[in-house]
Structures are given as C-alpha cells and as structure tokens.
PDB file of N, CA and C in Angstrom:
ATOM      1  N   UNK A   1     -44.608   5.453  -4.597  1.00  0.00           N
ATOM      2  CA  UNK A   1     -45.045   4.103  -4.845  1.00  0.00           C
ATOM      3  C   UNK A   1     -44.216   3.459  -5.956  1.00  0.00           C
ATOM      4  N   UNK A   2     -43.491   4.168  -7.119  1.00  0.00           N
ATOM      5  CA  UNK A   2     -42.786   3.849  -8.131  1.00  0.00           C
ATOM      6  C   UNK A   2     -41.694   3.312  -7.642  1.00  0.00           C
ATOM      7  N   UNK A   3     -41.157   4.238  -7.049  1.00  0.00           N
ATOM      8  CA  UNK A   3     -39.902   3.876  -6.110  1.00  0.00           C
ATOM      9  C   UNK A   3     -40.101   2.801  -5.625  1.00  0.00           C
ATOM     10  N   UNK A   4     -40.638   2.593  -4.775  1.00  0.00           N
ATOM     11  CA  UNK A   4     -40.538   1.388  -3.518  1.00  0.00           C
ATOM     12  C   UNK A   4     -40.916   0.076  -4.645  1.00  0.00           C
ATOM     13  N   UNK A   5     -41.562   0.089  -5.547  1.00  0.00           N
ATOM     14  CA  UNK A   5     -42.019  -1.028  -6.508  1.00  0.00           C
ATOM     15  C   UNK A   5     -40.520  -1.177  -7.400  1.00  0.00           C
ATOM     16  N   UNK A   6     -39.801  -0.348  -7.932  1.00  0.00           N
ATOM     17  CA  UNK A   6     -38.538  -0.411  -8.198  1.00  0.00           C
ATOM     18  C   UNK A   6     -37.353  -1.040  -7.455  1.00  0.00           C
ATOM     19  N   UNK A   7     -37.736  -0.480  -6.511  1.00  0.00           N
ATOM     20  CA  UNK A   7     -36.927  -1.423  -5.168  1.00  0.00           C
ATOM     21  C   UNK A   7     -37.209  -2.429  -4.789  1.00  0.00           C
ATOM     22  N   UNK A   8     -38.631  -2.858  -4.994  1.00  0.00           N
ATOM     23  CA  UNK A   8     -38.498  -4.758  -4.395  1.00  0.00           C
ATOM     24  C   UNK A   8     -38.204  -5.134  -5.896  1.00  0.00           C
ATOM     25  N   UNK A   9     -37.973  -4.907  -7.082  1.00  0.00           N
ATOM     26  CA  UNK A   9     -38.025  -5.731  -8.468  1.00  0.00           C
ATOM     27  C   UNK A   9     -36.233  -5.695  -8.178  1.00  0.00           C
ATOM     28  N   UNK A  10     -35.515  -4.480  -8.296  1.00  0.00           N
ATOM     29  CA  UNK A  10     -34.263  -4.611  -7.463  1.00  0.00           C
ATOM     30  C   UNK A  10     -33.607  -5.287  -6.581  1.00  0.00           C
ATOM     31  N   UNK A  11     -34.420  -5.487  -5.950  1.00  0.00           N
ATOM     32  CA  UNK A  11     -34.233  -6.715  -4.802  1.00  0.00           C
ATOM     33  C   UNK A  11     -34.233  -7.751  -5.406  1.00  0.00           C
ATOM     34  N   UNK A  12     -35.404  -8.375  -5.738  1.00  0.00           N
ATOM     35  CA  UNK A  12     -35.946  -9.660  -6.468  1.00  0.00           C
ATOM     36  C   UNK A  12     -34.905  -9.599  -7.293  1.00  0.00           C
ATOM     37  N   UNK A  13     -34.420  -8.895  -8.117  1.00  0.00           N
ATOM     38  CA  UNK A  13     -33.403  -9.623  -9.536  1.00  0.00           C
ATOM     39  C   UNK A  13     -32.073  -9.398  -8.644  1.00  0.00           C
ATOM     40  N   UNK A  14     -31.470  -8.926  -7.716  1.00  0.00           N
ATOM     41  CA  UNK A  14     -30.471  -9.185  -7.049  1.00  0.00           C
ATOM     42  C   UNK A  14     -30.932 -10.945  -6.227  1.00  0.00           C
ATOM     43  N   UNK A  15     -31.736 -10.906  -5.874  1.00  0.00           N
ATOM     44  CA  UNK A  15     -31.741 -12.709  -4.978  1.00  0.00           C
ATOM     45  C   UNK A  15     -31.727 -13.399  -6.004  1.00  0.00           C
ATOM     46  N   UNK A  16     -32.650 -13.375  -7.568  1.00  0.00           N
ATOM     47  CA  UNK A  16     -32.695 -14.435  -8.244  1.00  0.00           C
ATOM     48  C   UNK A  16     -31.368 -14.541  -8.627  1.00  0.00           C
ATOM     49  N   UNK A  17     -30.174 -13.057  -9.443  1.00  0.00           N
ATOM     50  CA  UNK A  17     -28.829 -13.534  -9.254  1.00  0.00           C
ATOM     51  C   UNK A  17     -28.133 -14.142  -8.782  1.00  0.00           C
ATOM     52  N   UNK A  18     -28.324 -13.845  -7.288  1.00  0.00           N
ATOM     53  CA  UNK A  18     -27.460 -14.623  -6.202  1.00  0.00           C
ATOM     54  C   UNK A  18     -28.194 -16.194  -6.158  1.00  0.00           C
ATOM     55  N   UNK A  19     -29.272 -16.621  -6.368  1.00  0.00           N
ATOM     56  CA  UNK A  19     -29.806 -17.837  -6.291  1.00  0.00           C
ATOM     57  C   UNK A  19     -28.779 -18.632  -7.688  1.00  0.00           C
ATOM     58  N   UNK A  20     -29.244 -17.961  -9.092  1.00  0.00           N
ATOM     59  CA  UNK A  20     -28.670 -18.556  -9.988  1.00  0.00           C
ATOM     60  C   UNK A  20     -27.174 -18.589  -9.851  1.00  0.00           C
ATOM     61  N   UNK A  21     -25.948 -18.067  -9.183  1.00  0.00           N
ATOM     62  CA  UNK A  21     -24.928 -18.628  -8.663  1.00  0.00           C
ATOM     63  C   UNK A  21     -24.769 -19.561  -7.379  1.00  0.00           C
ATOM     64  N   UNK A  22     -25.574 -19.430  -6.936  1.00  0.00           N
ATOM     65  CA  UNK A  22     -25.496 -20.515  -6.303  1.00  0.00           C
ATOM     66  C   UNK A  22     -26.045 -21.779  -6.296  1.00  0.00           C
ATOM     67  N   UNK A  23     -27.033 -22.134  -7.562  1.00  0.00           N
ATOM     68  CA  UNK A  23     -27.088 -23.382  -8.059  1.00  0.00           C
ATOM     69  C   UNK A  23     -26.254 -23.521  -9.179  1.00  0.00           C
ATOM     70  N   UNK A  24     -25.577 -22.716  -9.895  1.00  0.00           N
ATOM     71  CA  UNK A  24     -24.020 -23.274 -10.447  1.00  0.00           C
ATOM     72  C   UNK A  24     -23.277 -23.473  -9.643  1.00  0.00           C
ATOM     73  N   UNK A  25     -23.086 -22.932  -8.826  1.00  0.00           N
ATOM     74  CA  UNK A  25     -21.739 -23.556  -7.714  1.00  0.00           C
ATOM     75  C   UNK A  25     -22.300 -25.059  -7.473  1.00  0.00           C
ATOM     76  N   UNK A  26     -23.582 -25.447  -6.917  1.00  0.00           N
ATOM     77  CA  UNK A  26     -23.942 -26.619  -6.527  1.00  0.00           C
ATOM     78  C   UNK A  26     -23.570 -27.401  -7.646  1.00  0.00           C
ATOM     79  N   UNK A  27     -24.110 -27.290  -9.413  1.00  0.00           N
ATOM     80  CA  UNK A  27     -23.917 -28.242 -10.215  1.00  0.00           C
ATOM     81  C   UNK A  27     -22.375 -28.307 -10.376  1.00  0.00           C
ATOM     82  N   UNK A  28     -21.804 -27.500  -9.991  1.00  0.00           N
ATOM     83  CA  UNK A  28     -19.902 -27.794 -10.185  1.00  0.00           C
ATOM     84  C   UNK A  28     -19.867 -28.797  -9.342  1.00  0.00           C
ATOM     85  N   UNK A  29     -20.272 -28.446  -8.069  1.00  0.00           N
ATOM     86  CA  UNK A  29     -20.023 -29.223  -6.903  1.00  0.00           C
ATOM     87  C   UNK A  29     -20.199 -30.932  -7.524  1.00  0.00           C
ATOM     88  N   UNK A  30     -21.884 -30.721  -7.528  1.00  0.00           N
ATOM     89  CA  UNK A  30     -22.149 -32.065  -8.094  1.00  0.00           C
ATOM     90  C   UNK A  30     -21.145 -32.978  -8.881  1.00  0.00           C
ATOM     91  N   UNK A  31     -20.989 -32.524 -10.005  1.00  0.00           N
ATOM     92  CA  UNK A  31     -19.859 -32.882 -10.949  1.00  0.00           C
ATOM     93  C   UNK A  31     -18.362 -33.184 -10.353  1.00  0.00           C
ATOM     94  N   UNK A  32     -18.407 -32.566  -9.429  1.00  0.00           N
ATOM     95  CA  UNK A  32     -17.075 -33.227  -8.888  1.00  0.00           C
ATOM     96  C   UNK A  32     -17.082 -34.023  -7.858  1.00  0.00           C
ATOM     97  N   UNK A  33     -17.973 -34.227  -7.225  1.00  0.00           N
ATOM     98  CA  UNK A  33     -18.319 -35.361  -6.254  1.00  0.00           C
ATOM     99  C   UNK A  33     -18.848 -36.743  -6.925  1.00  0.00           C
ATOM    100  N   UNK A  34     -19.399 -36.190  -8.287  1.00  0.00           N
ATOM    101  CA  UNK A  34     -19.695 -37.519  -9.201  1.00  0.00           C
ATOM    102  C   UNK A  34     -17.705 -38.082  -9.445  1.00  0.00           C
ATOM    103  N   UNK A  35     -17.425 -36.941  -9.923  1.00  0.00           N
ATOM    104  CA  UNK A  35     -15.812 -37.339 -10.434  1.00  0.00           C
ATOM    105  C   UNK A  35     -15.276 -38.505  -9.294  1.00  0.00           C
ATOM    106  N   UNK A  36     -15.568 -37.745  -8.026  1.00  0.00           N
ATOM    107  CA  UNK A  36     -14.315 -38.303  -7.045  1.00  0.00           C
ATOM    108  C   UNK A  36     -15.097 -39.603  -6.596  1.00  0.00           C
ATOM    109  N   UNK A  37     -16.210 -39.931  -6.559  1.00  0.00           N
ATOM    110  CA  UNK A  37     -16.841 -40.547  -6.521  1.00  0.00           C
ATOM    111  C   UNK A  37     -16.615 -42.185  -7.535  1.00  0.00           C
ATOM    112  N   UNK A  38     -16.544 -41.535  -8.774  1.00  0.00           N
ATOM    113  CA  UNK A  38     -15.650 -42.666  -9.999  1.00  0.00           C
ATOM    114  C   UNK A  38     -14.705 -42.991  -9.630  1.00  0.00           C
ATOM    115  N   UNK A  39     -13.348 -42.089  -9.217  1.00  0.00           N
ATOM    116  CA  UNK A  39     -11.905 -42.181  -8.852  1.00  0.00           C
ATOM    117  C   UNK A  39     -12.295 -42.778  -7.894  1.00  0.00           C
ATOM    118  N   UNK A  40     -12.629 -42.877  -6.883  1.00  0.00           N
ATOM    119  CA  UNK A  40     -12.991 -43.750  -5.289  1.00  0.00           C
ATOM    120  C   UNK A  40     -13.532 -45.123  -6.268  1.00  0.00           C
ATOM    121  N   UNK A  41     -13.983 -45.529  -6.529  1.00  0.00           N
ATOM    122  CA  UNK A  41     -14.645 -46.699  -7.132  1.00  0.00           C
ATOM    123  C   UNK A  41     -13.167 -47.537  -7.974  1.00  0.00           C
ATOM    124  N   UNK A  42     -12.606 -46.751  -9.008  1.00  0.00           N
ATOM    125  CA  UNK A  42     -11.182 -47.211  -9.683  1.00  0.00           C
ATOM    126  C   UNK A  42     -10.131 -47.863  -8.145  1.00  0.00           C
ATOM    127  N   UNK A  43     -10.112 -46.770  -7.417  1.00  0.00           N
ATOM    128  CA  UNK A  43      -8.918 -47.177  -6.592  1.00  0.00           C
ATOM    129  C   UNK A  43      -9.455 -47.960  -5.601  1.00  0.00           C
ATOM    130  N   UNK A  44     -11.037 -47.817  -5.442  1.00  0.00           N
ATOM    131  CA  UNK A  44     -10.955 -49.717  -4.548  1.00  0.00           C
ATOM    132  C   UNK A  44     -10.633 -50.860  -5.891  1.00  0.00           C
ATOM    133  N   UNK A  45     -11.283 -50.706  -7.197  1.00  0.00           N
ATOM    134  CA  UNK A  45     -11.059 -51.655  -7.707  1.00  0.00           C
ATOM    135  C   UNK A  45      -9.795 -52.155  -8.257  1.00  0.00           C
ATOM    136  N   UNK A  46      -8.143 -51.435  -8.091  1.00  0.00           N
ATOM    137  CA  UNK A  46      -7.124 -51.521  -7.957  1.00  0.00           C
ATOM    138  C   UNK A  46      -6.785 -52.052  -7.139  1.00  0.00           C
ATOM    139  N   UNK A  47      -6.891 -51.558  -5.718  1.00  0.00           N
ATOM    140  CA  UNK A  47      -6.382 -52.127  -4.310  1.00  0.00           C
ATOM    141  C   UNK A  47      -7.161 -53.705  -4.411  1.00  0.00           C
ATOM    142  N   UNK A  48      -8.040 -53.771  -4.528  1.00  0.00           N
ATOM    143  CA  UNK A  48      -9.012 -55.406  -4.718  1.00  0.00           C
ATOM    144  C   UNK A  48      -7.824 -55.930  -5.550  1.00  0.00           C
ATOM    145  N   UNK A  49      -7.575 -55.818  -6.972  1.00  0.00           N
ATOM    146  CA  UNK A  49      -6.643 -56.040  -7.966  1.00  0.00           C
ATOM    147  C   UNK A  49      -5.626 -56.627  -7.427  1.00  0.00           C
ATOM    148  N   UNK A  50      -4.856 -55.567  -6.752  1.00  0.00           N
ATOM    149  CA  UNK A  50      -3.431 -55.540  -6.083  1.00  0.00           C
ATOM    150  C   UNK A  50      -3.606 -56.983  -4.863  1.00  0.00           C
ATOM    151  N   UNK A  51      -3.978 -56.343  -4.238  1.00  0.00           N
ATOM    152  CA  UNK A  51      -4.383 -57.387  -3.025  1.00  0.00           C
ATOM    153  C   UNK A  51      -4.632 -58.777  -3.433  1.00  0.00           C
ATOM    154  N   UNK A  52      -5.649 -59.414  -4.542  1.00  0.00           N
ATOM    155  CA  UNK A  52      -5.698 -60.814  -5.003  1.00  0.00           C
ATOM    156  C   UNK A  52      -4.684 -61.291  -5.899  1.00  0.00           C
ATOM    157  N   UNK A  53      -4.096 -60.216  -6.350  1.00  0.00           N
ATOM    158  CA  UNK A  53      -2.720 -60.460  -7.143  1.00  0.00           C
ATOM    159  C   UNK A  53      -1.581 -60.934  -6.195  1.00  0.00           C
ATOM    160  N   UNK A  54      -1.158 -60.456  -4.801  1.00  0.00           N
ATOM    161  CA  UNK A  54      -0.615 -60.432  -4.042  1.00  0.00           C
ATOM    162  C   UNK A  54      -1.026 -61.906  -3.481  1.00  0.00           C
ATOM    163  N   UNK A  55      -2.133 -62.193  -2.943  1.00  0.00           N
ATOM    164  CA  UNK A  55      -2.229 -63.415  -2.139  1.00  0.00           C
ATOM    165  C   UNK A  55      -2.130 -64.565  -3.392  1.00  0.00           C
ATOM    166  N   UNK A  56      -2.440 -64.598  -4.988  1.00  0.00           N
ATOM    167  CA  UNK A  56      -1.495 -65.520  -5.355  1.00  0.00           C
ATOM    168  C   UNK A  56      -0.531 -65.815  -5.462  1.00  0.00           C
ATOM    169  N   UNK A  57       0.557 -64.653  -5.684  1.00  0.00           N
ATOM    170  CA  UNK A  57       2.113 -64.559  -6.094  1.00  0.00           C
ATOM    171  C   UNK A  57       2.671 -65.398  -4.232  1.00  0.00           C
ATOM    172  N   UNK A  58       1.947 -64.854  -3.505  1.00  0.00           N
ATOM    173  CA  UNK A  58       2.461 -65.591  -2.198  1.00  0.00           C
ATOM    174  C   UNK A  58       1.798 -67.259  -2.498  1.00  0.00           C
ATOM    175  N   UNK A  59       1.173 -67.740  -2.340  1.00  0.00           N
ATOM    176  CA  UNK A  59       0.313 -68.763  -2.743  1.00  0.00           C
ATOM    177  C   UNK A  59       1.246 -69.520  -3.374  1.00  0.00           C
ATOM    178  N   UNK A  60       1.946 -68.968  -4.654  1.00  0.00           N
ATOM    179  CA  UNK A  60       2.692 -69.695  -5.914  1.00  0.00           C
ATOM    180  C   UNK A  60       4.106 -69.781  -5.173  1.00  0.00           C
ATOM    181  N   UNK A  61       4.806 -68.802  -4.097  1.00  0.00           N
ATOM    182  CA  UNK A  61       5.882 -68.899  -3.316  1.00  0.00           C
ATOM    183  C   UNK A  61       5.718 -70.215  -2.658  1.00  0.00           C
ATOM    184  N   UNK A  62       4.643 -70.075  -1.904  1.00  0.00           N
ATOM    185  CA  UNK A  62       4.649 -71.152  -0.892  1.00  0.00           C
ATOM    186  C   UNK A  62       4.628 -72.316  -1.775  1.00  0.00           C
ATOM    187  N   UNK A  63       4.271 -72.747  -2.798  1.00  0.00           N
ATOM    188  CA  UNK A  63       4.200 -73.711  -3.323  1.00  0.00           C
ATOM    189  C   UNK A  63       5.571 -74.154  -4.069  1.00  0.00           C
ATOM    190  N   UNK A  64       6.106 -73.090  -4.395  1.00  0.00           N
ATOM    191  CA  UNK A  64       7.466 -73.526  -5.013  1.00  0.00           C
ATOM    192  C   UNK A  64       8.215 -73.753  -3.538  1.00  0.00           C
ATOM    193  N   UNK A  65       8.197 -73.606  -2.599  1.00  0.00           N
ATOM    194  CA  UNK A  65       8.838 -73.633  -1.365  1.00  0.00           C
ATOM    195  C   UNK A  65       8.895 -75.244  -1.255  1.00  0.00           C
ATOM    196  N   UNK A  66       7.425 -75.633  -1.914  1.00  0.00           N
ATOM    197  CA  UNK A  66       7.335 -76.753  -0.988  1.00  0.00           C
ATOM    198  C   UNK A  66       7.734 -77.890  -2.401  1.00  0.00           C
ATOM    199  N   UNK A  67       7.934 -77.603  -3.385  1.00  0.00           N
ATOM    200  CA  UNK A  67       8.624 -78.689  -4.071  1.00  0.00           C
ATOM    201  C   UNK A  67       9.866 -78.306  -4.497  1.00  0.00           C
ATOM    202  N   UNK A  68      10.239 -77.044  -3.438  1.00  0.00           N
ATOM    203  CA  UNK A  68      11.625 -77.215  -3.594  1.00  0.00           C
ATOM    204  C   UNK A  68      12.002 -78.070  -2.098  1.00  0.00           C
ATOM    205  N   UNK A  69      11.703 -78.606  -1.242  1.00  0.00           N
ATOM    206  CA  UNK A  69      11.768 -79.082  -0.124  1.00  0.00           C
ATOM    207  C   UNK A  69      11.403 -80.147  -0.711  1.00  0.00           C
ATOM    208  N   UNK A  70      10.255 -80.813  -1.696  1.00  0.00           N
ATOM    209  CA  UNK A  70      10.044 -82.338  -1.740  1.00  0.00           C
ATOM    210  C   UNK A  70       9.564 -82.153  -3.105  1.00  0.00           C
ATOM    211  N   UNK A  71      10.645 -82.255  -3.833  1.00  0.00           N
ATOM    212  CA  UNK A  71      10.532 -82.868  -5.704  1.00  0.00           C
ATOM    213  C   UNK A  71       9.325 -83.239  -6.301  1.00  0.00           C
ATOM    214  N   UNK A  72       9.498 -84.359  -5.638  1.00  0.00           N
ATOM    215  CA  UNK A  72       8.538 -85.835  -6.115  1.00  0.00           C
ATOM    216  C   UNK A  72       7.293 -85.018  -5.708  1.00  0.00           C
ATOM    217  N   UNK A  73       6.748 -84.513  -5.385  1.00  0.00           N
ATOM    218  CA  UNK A  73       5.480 -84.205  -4.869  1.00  0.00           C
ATOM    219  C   UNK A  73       4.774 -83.462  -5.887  1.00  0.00           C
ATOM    220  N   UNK A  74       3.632 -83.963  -6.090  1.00  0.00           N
ATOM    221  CA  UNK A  74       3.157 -83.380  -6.731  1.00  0.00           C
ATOM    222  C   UNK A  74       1.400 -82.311  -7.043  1.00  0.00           C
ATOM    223  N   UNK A  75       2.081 -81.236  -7.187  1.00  0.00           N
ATOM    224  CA  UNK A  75       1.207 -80.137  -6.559  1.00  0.00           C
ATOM    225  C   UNK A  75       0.301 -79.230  -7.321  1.00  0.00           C
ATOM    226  N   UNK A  76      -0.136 -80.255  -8.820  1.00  0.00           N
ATOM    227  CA  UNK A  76      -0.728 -79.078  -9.633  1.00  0.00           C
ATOM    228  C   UNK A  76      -1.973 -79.321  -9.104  1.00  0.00           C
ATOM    229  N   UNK A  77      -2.917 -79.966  -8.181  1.00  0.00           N
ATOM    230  CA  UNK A  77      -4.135 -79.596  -7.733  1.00  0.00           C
ATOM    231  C   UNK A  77      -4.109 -78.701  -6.413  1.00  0.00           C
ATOM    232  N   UNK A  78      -3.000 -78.021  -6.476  1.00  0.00           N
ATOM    233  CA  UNK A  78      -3.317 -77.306  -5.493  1.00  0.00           C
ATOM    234  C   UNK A  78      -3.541 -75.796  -6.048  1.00  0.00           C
ATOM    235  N   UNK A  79      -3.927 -75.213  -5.092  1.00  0.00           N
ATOM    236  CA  UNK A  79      -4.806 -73.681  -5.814  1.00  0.00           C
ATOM    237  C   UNK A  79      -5.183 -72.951  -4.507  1.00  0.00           C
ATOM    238  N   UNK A  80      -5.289 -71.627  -4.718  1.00  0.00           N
ATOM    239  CA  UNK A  80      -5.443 -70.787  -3.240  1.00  0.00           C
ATOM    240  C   UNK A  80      -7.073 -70.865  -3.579  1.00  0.00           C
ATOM    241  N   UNK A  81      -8.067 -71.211  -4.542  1.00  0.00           N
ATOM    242  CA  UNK A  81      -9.283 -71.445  -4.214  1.00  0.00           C
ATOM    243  C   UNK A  81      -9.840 -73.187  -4.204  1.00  0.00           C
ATOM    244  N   UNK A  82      -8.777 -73.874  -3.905  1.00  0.00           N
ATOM    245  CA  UNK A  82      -9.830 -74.850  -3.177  1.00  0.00           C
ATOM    246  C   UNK A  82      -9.252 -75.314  -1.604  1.00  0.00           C
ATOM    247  N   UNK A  83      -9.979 -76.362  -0.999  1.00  0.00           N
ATOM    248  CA  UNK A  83      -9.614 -76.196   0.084  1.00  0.00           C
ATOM    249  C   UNK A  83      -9.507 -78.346   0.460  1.00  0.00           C
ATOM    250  N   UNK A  84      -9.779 -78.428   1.709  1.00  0.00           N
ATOM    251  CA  UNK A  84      -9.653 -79.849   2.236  1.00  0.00           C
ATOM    252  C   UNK A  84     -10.705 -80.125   2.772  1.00  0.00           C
ATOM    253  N   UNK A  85     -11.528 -81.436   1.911  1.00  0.00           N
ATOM    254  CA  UNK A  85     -13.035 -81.895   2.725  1.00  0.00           C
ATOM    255  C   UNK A  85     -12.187 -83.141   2.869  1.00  0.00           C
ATOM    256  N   UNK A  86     -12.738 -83.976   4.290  1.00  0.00           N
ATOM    257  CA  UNK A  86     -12.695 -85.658   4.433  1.00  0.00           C
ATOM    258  C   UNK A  86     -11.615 -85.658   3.562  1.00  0.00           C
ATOM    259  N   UNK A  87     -10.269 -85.329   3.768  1.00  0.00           N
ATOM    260  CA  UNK A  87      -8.750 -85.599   3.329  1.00  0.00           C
ATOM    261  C   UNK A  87      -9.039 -85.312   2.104  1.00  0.00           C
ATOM    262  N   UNK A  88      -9.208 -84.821   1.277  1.00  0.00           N
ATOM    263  CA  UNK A  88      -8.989 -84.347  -0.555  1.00  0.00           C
ATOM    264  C   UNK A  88      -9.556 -82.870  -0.779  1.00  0.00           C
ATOM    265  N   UNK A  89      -8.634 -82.598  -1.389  1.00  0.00           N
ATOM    266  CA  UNK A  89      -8.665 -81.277  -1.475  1.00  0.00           C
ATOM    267  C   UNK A  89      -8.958 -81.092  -2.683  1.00  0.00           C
ATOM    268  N   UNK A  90     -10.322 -80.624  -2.998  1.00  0.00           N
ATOM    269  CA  UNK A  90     -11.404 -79.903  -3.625  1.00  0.00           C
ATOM    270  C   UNK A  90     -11.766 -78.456  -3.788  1.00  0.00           C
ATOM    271  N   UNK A  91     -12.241 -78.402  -4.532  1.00  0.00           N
ATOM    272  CA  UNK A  91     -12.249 -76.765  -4.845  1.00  0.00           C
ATOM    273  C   UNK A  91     -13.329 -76.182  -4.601  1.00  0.00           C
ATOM    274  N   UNK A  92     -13.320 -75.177  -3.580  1.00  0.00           N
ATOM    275  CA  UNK A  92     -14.063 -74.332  -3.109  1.00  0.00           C
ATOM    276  C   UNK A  92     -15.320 -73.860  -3.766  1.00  0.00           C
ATOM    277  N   UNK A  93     -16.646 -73.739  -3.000  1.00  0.00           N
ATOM    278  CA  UNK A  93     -17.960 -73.310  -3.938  1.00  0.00           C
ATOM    279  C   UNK A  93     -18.247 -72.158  -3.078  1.00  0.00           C
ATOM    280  N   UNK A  94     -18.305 -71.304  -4.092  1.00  0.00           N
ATOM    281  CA  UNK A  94     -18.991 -69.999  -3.755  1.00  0.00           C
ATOM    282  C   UNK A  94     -20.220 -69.715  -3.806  1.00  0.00           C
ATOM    283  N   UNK A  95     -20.626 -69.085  -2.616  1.00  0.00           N
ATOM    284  CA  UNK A  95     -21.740 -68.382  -2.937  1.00  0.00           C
ATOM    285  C   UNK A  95     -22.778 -67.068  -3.237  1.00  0.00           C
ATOM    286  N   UNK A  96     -23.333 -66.935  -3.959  1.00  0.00           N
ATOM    287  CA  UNK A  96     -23.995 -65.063  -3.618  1.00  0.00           C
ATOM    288  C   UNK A  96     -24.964 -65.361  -2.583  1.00  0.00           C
ATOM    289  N   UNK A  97     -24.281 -64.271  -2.295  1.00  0.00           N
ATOM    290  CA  UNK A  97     -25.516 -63.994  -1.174  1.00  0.00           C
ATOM    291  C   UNK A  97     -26.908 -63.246  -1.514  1.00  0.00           C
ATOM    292  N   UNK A  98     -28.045 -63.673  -0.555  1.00  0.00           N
ATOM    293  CA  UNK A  98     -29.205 -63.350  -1.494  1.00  0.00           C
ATOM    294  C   UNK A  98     -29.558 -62.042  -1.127  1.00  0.00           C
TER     295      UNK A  98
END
C-alpha cells in the first residue's frame, strides 16, 4: 500500500512538473505574440505613413506640372483634401463614423 501511494505522489509531482513547463512555454508564447503583435501595429502605422506621404509628394508633382504648363495660374487653394462642390473647390469634411 506504501508503494502504490508513493507511486501516484510520483506520478502527481511528475504531471504537476510537466504542467508547470508547460504554462511557461505558454507565458513565453504569450509575450511574444504580444511582441509581434506591437511590431504588426508599428508597420501598419508606417505603411499608412508611407502611403499618405506618397499620395502628397504625387499631389505636389501634379501641381507643379500644372503651373509649369500655366504660370499665371494660381494654385495655392488647391490641396489633395479638398474637393469641387457647384464649381469651387472647398475642403473636404470628414466624418467618424459612429
């Protein structure tokens, strides 16, 4: 009876071992899925960056394009955020969405 009671406590502290490595492996895990998780968040908010940086520098092309084609013209109300109501071009209203 000693025996066999020795042997399930044997048992038991071999599973709780193996349990307690394997909820450290999980909290590593965790921790690095939090990590990559941050890094994923940086590099959309770069590419966003890049990308609206990009459609002005084109924006500011096209615009030098066009008073290098016509001088006299004059183009400081123009802007890649407004747009054309009833012929005048006004600047765009945003909204949140609810």
């Amino acid at each position: 009876m000693k025996a066999e009671l020795t042997r399930q406590i044997t048992e038991k502290a071999e599973l709780a071992k193996h349990l307690v490595e394997k909820a450290e492996g999980l909290t590593v895990m965790k921790k690095e899925l939090a990590s990559q998780a941050e890094r994923s968040q940086q590099v959309e908010k770069e590419l966003l960056d890049d990308a609206a940086n990009t459609f002005a520098a084109g924006f500011g092309e096209a615009l030098s394009q066009v008073v290098c084609e016509h001088p006299e013209m004059e183009v400081s109300n123009y802007a890649p955020t407004n747009h054309v109501v009833e012929g005048k071009v006004v600047p765009l209203e945003f909204f949140e969405d609810n």
